[in-house]
PDB file of N, CA and C in Angstrom:
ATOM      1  N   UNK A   1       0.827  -1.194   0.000  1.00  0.00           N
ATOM      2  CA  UNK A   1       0.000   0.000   0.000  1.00  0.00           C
ATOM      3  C   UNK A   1       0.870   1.255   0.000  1.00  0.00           C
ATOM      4  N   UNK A   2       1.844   1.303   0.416  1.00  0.00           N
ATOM      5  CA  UNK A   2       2.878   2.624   1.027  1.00  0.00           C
ATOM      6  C   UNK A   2       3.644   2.725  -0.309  1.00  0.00           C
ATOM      7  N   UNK A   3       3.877   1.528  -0.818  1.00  0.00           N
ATOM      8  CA  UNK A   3       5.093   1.671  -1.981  1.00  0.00           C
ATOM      9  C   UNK A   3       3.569   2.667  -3.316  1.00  0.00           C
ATOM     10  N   UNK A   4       2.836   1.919  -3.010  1.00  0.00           N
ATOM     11  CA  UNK A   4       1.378   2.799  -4.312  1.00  0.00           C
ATOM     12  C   UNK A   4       1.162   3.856  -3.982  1.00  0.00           C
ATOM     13  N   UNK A   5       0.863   4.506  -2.788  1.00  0.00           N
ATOM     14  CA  UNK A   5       0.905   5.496  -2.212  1.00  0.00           C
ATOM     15  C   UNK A   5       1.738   6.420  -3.077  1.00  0.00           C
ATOM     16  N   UNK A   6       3.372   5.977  -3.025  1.00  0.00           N
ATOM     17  CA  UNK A   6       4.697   6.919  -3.044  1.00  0.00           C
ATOM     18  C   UNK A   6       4.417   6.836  -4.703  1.00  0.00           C
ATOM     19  N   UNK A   7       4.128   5.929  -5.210  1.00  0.00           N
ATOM     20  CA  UNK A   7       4.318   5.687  -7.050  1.00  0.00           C
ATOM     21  C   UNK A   7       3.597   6.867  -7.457  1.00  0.00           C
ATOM     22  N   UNK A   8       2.292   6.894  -6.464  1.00  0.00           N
ATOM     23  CA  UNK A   8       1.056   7.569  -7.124  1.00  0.00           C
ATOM     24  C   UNK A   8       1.562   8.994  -6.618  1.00  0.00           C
ATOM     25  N   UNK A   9       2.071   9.207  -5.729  1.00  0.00           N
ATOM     26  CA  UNK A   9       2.371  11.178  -5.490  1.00  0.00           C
ATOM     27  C   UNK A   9       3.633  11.067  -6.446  1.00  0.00           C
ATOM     28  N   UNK A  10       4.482  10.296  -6.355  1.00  0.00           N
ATOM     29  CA  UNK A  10       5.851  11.065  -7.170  1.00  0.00           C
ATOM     30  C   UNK A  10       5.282  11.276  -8.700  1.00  0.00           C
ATOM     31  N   UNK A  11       4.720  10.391  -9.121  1.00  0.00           N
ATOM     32  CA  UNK A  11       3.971  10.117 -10.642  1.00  0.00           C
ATOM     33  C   UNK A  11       2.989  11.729 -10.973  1.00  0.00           C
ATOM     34  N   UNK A  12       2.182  11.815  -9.674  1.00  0.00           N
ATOM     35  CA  UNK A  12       1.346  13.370 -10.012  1.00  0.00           C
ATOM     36  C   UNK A  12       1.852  14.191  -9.535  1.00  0.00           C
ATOM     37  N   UNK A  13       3.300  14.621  -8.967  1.00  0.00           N
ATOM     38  CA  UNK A  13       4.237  15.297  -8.936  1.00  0.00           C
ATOM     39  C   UNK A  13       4.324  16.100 -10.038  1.00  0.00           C
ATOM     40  N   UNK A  14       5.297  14.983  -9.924  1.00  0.00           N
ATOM     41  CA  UNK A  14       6.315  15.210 -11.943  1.00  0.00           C
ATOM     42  C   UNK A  14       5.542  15.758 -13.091  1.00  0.00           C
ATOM     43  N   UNK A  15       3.704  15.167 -13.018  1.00  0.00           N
ATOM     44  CA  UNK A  15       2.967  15.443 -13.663  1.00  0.00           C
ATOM     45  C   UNK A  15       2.840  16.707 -13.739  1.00  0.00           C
ATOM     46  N   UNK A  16       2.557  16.833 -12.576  1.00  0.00           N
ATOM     47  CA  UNK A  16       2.110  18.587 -12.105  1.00  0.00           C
ATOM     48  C   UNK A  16       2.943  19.683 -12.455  1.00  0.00           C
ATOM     49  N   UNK A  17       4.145  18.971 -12.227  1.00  0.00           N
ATOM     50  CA  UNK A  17       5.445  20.050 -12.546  1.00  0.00           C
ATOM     51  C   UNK A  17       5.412  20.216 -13.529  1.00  0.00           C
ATOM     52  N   UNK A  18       5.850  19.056 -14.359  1.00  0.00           N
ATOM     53  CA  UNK A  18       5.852  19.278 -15.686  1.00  0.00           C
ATOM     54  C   UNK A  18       5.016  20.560 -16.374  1.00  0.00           C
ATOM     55  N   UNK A  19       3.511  20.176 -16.268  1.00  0.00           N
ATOM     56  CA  UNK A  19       2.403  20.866 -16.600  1.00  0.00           C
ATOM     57  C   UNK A  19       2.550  22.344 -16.000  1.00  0.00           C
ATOM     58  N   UNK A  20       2.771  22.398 -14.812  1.00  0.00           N
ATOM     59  CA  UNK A  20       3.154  23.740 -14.516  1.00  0.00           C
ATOM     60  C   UNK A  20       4.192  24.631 -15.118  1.00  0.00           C
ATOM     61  N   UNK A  21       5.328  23.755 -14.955  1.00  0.00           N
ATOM     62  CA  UNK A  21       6.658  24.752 -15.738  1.00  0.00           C
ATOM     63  C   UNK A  21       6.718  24.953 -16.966  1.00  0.00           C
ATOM     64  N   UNK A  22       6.377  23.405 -18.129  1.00  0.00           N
ATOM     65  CA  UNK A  22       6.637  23.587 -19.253  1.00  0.00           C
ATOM     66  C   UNK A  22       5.342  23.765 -19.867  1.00  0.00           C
ATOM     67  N   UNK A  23       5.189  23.854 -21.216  1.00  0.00           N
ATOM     68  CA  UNK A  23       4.180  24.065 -22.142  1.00  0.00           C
ATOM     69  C   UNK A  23       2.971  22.409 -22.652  1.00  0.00           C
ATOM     70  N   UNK A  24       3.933  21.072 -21.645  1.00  0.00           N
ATOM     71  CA  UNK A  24       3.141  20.019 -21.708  1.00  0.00           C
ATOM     72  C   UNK A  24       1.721  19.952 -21.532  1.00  0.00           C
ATOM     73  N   UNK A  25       1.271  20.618 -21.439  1.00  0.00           N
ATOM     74  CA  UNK A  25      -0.340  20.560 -20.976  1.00  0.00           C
ATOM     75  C   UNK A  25      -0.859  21.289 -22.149  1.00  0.00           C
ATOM     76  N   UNK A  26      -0.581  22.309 -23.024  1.00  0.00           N
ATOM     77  CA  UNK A  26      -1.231  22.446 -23.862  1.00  0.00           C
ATOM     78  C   UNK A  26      -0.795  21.800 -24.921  1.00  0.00           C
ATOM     79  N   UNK A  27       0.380  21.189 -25.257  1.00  0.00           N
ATOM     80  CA  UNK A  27       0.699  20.408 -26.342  1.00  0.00           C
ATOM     81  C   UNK A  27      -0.601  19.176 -26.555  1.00  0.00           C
ATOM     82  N   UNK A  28      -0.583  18.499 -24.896  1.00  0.00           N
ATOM     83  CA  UNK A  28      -1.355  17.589 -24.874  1.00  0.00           C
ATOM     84  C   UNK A  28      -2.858  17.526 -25.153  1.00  0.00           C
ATOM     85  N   UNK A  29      -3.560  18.684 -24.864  1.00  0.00           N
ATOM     86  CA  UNK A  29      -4.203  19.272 -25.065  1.00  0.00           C
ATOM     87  C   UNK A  29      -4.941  19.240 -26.368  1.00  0.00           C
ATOM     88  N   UNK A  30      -4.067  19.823 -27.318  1.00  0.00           N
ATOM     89  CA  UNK A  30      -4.060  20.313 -28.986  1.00  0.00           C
ATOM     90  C   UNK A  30      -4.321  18.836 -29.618  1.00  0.00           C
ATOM     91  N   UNK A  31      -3.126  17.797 -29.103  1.00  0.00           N
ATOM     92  CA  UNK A  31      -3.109  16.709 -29.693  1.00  0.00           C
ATOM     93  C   UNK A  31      -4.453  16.097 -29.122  1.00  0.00           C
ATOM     94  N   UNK A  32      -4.892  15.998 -28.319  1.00  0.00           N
ATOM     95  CA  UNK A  32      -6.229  15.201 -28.249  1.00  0.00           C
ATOM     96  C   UNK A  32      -7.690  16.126 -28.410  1.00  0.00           C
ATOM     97  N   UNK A  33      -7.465  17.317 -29.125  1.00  0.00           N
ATOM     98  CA  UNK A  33      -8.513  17.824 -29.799  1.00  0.00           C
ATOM     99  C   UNK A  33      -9.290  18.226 -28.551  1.00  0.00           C
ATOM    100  N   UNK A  34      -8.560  19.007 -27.568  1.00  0.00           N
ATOM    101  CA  UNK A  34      -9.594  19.295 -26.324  1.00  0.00           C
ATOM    102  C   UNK A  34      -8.800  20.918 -25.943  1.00  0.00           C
ATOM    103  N   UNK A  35      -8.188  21.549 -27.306  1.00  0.00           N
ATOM    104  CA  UNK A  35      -7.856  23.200 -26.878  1.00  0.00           C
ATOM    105  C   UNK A  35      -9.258  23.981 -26.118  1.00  0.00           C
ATOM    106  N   UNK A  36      -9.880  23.949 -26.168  1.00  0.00           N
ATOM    107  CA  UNK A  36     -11.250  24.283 -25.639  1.00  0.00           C
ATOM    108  C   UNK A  36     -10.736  24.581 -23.987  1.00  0.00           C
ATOM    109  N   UNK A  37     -10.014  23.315 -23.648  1.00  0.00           N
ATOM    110  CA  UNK A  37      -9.816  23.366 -21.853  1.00  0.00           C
ATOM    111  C   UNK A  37      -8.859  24.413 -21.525  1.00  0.00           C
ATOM    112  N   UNK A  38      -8.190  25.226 -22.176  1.00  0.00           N
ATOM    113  CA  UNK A  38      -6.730  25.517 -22.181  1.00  0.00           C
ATOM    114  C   UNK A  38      -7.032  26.670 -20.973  1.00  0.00           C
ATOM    115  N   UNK A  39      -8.277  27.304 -21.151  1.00  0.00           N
ATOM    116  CA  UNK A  39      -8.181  28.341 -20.418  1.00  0.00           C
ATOM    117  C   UNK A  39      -9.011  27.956 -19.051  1.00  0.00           C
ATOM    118  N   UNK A  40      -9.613  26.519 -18.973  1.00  0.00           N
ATOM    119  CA  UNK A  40      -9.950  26.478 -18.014  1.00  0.00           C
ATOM    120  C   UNK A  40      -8.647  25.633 -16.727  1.00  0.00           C
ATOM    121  N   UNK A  41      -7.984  24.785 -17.153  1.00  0.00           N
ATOM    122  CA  UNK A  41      -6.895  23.775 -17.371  1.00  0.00           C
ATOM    123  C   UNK A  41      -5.688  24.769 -16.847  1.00  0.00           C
ATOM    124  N   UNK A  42      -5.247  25.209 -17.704  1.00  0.00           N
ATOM    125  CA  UNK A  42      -3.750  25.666 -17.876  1.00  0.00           C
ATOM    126  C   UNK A  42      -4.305  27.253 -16.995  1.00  0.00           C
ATOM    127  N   UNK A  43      -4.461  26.996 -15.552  1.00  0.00           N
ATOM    128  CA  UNK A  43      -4.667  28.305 -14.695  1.00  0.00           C
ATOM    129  C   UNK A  43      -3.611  27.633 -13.231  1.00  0.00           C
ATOM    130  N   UNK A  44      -3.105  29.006 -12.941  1.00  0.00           N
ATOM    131  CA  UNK A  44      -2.418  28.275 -11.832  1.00  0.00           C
ATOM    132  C   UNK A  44      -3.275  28.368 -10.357  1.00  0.00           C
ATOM    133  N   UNK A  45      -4.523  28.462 -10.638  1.00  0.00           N
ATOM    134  CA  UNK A  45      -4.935  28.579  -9.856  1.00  0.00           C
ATOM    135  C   UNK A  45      -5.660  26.803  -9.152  1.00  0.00           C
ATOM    136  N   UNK A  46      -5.804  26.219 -10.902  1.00  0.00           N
ATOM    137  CA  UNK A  46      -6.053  24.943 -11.058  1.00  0.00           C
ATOM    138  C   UNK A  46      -4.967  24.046 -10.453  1.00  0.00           C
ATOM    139  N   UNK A  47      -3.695  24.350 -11.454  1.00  0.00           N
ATOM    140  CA  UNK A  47      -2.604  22.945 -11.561  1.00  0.00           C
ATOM    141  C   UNK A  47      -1.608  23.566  -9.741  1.00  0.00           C
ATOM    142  N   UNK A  48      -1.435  24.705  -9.595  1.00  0.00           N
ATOM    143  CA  UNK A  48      -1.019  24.471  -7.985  1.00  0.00           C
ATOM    144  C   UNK A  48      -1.512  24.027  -6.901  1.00  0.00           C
ATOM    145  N   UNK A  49      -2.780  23.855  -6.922  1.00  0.00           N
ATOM    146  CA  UNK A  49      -3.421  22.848  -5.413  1.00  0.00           C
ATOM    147  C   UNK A  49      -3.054  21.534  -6.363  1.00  0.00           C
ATOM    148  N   UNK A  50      -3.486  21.242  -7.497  1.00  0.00           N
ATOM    149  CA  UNK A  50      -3.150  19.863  -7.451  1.00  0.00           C
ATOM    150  C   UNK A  50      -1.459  19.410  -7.273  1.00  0.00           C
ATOM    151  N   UNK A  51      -0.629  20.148  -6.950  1.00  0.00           N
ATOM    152  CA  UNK A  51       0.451  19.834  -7.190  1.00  0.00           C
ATOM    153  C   UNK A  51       0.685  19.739  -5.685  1.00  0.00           C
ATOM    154  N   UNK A  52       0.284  20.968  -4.808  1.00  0.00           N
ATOM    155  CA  UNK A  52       0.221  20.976  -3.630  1.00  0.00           C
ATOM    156  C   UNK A  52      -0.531  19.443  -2.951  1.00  0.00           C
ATOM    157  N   UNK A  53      -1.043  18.869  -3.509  1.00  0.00           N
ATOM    158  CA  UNK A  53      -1.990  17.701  -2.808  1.00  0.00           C
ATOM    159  C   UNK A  53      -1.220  17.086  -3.773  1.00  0.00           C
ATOM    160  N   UNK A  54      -0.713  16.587  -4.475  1.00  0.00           N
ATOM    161  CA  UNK A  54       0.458  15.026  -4.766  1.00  0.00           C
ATOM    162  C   UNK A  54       1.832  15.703  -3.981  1.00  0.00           C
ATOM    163  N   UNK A  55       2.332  16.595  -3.320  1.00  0.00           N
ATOM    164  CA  UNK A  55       3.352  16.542  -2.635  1.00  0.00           C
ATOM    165  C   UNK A  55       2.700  16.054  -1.490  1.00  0.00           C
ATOM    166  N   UNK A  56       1.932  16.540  -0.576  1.00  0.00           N
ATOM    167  CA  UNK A  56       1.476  16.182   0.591  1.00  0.00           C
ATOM    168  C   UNK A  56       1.337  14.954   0.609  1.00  0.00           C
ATOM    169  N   UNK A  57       0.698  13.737  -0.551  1.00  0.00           N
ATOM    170  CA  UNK A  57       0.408  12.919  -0.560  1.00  0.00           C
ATOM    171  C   UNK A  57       1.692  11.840  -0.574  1.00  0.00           C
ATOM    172  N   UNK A  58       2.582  12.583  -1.005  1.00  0.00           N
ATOM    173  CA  UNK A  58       4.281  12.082  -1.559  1.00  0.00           C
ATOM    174  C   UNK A  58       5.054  12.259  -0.269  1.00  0.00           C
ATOM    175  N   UNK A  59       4.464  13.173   0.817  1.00  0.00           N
ATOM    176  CA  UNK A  59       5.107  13.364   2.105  1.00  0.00           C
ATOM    177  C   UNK A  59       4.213  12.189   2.866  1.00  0.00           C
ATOM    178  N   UNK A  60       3.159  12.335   2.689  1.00  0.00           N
ATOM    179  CA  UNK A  60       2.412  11.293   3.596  1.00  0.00           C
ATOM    180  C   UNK A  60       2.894   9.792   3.412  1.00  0.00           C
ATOM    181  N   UNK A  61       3.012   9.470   2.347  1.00  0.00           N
ATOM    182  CA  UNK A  61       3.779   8.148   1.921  1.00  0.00           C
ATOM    183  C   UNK A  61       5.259   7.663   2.321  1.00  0.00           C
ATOM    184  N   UNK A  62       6.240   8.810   2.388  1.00  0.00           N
ATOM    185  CA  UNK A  62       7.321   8.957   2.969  1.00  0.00           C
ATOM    186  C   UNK A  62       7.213   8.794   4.195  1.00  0.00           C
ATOM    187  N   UNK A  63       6.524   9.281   4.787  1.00  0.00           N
ATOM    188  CA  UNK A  63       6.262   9.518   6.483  1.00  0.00           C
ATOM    189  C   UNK A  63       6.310   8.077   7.015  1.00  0.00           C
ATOM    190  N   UNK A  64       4.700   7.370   6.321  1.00  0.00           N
ATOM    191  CA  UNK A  64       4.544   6.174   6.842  1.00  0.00           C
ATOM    192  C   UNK A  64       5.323   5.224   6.570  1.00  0.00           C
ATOM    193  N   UNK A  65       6.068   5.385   5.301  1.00  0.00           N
ATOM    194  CA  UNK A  65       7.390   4.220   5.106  1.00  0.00           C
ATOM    195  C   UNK A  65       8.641   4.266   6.159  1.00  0.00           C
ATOM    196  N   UNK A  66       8.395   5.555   6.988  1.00  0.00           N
ATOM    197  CA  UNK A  66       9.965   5.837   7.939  1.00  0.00           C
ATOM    198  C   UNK A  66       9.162   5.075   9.270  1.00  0.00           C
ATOM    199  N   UNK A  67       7.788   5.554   9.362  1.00  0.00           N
ATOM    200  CA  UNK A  67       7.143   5.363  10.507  1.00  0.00           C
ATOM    201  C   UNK A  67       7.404   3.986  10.872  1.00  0.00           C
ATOM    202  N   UNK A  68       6.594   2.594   9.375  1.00  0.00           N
ATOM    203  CA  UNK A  68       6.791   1.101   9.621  1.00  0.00           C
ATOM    204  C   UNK A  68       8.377   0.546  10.129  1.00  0.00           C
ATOM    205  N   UNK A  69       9.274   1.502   9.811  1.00  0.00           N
ATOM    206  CA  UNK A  69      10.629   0.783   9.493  1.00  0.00           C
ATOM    207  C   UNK A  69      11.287   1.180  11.566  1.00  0.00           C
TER     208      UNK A  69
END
């Protein structure tokens, strides 16, 4: 459960980052014929809580793997 936990925050991390820093989110976007979202999507008002909640979730996973050991 702890190791899925950690897969699943580092995975929507990276995601998040990505999407935040670089231009990946609207590339992806364009290519699946959904530019329409761009302005709802590509807001940082959107992609920073979610990024904020896969770190927390990536700390919470960390935590309990130090906690069992």
């Amino acid at each position: 459960m702890n190791n899925r936990l950690l897969v699943i925050g580092l995975g929507g991390t990276i995601l998040a980052v990505l999407c935040c820093f670089t231009p990946l989110l609207p590339i992806i976007l364009t290519a699946l014929g959904l530019t329409g979202l761009l302005g709802v999507i590509y807001n940082d008002a959107v992609l920073l809580p979610v990024l904020a909640g896969f770190l927390i979730l990536t700390g919470y996973a960390l935590w309990r793997m130090a906690k069992q050991k």
